[in-house]
N, C-alpha and C. Protein backbone atom coordinates (compact mmCIF):
# COMPACT_ATOMS: atom_id res chain seq x y z
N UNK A 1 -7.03 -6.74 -23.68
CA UNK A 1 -5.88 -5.89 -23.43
C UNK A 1 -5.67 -5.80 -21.91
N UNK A 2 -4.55 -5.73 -21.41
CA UNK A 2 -3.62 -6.34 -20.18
C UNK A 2 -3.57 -4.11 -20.17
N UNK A 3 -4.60 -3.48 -19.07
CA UNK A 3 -4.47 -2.35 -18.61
C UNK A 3 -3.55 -2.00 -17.50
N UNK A 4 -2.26 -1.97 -17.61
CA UNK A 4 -1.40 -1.68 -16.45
C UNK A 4 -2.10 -0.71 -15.33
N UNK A 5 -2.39 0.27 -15.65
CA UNK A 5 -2.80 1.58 -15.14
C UNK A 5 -4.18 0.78 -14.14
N UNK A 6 -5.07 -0.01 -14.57
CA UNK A 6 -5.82 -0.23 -13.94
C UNK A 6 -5.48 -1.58 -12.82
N UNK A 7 -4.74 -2.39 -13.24
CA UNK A 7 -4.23 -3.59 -12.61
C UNK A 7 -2.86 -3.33 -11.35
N UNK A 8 -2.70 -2.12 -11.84
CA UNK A 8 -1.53 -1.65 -10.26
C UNK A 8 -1.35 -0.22 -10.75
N UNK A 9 -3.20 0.12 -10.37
CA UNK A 9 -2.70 1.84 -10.41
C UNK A 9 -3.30 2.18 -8.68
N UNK A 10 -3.06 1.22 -8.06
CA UNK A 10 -3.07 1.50 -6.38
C UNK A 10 -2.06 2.46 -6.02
N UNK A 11 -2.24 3.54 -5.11
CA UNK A 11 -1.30 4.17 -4.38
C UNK A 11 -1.29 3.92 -3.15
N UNK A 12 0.42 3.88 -2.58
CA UNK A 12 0.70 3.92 -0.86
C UNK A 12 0.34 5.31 -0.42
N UNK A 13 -0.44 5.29 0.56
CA UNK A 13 -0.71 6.83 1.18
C UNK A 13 0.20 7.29 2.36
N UNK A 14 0.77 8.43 2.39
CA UNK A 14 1.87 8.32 3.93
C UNK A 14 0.85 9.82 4.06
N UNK A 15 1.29 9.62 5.21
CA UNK A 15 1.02 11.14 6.26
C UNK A 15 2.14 11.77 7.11
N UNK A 16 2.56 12.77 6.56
CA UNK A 16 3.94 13.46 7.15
C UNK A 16 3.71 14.13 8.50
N UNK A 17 4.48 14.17 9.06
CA UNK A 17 4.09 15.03 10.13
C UNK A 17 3.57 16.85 10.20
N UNK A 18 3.77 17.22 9.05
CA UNK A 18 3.25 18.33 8.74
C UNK A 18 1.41 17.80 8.48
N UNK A 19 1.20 17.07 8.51
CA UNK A 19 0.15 16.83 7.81
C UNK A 19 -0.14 16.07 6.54
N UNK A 20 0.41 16.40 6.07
CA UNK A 20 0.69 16.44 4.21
C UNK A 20 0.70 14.91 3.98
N UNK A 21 -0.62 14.83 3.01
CA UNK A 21 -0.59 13.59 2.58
C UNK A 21 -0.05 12.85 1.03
N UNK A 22 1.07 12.25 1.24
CA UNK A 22 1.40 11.97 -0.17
C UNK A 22 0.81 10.85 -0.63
N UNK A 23 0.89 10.74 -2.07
CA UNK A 23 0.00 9.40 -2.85
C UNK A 23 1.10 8.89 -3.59
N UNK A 24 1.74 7.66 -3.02
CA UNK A 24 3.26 7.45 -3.77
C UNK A 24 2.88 6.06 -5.19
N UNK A 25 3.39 6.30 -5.85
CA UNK A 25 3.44 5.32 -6.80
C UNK A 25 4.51 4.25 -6.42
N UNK A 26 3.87 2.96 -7.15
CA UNK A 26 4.63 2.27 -7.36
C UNK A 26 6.44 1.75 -7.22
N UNK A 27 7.11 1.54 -6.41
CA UNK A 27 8.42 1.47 -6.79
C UNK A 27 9.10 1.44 -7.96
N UNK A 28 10.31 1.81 -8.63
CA UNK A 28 10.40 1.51 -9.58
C UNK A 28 11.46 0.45 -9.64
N UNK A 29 11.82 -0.39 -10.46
CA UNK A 29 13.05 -1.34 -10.39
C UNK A 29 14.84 -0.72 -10.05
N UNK A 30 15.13 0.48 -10.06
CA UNK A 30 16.13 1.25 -9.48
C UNK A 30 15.93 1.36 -8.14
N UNK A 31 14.52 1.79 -7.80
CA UNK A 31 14.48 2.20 -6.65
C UNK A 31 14.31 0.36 -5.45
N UNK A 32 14.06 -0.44 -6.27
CA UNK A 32 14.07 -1.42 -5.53
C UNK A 32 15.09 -1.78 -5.06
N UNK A 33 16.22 -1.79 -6.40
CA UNK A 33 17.63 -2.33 -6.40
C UNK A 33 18.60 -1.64 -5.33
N UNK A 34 18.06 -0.40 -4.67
CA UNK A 34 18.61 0.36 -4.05
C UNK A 34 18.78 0.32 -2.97
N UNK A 35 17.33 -0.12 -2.61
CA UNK A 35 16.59 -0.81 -1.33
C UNK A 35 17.04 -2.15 -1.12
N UNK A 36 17.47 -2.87 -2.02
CA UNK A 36 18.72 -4.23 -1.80
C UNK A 36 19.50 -4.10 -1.32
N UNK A 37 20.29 -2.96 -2.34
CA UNK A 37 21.79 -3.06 -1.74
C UNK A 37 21.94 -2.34 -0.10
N UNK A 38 20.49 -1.26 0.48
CA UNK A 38 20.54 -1.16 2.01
C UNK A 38 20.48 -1.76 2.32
N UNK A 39 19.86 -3.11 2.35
CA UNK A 39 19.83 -4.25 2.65
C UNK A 39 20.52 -4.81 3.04
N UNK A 40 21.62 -4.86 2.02
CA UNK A 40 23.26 -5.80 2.12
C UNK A 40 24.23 -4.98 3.38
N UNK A 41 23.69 -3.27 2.84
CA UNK A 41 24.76 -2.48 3.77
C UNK A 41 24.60 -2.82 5.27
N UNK A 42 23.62 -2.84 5.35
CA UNK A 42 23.10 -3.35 6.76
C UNK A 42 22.97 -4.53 7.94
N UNK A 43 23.88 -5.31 7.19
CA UNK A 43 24.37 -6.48 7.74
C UNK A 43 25.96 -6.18 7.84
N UNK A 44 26.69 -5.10 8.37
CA UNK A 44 27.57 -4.45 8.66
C UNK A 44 27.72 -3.37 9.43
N UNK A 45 28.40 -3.03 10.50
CA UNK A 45 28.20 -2.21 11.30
C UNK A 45 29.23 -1.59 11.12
N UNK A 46 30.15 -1.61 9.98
CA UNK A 46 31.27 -0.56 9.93
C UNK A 46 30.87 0.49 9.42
N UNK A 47 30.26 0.84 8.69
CA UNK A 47 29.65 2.06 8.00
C UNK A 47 28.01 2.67 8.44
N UNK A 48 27.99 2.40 9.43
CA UNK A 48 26.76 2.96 9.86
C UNK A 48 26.25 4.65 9.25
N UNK A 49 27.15 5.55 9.63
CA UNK A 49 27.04 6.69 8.92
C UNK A 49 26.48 6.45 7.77
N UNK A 50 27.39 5.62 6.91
CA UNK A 50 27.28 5.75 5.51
C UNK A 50 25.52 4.92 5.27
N UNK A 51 25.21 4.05 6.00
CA UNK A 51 23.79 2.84 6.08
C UNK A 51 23.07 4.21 6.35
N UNK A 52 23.29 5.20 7.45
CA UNK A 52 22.24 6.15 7.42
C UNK A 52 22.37 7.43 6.51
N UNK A 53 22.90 7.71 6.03
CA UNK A 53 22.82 8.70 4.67
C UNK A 53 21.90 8.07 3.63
N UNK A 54 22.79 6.76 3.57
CA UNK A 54 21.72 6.08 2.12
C UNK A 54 20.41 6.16 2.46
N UNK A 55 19.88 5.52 3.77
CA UNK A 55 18.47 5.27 4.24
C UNK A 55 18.03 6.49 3.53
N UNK A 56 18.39 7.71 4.34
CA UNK A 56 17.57 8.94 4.05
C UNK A 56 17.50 9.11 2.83
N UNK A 57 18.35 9.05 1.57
CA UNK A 57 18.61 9.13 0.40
C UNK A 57 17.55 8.46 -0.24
N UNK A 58 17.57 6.72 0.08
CA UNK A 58 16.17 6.17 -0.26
C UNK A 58 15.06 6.68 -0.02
N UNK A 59 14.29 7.27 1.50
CA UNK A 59 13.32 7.64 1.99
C UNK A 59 13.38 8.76 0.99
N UNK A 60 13.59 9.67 0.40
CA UNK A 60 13.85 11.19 -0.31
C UNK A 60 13.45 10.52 -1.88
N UNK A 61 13.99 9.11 -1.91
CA UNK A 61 13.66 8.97 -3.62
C UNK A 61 12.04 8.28 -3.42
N UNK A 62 11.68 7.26 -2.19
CA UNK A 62 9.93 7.47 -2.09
C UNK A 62 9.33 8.23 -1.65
N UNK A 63 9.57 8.91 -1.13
CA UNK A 63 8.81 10.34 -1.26
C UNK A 63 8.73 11.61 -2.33
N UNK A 64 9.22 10.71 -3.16
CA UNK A 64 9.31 11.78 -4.41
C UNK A 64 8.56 10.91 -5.45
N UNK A 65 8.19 9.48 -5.04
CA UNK A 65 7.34 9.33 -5.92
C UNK A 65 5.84 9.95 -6.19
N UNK A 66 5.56 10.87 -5.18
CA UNK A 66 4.20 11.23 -4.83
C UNK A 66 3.19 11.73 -6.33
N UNK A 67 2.19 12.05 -6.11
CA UNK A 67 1.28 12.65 -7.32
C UNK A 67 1.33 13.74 -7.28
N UNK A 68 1.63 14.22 -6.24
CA UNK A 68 1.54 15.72 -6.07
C UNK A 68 2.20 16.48 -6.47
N UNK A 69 3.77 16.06 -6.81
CA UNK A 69 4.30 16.97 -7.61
C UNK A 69 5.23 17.63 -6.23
N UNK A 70 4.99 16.88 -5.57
CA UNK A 70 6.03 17.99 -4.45
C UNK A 70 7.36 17.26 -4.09
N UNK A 71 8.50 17.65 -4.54
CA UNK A 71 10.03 17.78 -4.62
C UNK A 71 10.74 17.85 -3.36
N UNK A 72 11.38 16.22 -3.06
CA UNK A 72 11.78 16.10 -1.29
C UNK A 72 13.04 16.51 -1.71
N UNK A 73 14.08 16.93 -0.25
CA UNK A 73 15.36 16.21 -0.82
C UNK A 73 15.52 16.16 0.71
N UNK A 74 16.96 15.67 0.61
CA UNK A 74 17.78 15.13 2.01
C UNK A 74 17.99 16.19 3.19
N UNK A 75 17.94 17.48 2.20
CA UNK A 75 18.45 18.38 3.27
C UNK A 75 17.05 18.86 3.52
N UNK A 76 15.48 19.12 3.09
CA UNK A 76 14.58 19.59 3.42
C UNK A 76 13.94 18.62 4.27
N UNK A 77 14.44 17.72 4.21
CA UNK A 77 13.35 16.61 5.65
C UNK A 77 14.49 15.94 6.55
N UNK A 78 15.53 16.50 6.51
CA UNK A 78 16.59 16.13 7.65
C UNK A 78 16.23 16.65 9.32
N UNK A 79 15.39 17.60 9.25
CA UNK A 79 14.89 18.27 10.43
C UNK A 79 13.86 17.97 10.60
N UNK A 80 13.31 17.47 10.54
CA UNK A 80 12.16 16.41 10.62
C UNK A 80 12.49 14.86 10.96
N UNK A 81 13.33 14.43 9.94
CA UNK A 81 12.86 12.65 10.07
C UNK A 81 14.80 12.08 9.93
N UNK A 82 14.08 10.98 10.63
CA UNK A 82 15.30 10.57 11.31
C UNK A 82 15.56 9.45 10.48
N UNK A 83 16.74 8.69 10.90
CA UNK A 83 16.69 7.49 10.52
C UNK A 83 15.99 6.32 10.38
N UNK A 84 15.14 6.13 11.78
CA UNK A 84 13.98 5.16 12.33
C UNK A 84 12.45 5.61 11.23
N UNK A 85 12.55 6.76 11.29
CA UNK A 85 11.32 6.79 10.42
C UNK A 85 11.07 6.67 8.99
N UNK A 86 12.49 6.57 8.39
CA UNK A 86 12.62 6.61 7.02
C UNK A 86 12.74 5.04 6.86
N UNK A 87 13.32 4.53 7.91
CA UNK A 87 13.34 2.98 7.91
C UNK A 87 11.56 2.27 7.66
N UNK A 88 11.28 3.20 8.30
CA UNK A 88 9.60 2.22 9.05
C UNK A 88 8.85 2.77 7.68
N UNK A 89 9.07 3.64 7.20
CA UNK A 89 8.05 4.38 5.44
C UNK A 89 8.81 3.43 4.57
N UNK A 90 9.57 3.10 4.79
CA UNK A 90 10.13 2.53 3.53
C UNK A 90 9.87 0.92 3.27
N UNK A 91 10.15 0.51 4.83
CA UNK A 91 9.38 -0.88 5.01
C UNK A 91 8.06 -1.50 4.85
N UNK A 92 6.88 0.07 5.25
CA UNK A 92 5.75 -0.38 4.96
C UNK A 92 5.35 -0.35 3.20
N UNK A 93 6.15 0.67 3.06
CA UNK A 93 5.88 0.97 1.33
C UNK A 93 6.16 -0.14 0.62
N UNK A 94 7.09 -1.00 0.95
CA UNK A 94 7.55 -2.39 0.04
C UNK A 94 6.49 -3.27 0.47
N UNK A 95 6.48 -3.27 1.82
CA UNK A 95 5.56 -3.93 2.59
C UNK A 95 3.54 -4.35 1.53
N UNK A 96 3.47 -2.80 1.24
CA UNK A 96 2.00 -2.64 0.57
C UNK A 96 2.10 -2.95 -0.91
N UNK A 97 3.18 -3.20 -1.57
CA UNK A 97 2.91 -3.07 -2.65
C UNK A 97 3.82 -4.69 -2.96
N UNK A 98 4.11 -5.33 -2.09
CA UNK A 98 4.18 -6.80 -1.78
C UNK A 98 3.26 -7.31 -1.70
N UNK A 99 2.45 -7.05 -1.15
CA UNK A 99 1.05 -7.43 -0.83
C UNK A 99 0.20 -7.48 -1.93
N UNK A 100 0.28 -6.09 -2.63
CA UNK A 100 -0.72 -6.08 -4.09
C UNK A 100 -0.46 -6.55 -4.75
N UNK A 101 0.90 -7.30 -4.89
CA UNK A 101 1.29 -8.33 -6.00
C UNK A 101 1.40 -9.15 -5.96
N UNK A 102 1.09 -10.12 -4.37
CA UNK A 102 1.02 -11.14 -4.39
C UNK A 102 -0.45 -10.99 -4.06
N UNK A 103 -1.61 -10.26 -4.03
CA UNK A 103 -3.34 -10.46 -4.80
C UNK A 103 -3.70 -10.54 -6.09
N UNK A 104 -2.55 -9.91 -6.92
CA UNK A 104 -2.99 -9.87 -8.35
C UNK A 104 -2.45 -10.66 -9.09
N UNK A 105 -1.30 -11.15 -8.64
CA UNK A 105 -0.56 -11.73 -9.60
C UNK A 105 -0.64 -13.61 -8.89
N UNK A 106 -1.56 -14.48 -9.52
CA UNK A 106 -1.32 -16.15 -9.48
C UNK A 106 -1.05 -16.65 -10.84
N UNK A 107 0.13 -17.28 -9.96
CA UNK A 107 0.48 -17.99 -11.16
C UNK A 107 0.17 -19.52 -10.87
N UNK A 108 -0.32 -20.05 -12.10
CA UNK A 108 -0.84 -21.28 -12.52
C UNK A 108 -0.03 -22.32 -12.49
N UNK A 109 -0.23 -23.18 -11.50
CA UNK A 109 0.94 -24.12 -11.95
C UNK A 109 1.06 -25.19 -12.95
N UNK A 110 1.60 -25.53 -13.93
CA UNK A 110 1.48 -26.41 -14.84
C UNK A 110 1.86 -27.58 -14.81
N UNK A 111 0.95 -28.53 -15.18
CA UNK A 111 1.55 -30.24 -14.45
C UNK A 111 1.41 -30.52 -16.13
């Protein structure tokens, strides 16, 4: 039996500037798709405003993946974190869990 829970039950750890350490799960496939389309927005400089609302919007949906049970939103970490930093959590977070899937996951090539 193929144990999900044990095969990518790794957590990203962040450290807020309060201190506060969250234990984020996994991305989920929404939240990836989301993180695309910033992607796309961002090869455009007409909507910058709008590229930085979303950012934060994303940063607010991984930080809500945490274990802890503790409930972000846009307007409670707007005084705190900026654009640049929601950029750089969000990059390393794809960043780490890119990584764990390309250790766990080989695929075989078939001749």
């Amino acid at each position: 039996m193929l144990d999900l829970t044990n095969a990518f039950g790794e957590l990203y750890q962040v450290k807020l500037f309060d201190g506060t350490v969250l234990n984020l799960k996994r991305p989920t496939q929404a939240l990836q798709n989301a993180i695309i389309g910033l992607q796309k927005m961002g090869g455009s400089t007409k909507n910058i405003e709008k590229l930085m609302n979303e950012t934060m919007s994303i940063f607010v949906r991984v930080l809500n993946r945490n274990n802890e049970g503790i409930e972000y939103t846009v307007d409670n970490i707007g005084a705190d974190y900026d654009y640049s930093v929601a950029l750089l959590v969000i990059g390393d977070y794809l960043k780490y869990y890119s990584q764990e899937i390309t250790e766990k996951v080989n695929f075989q090539v078939v001749q």
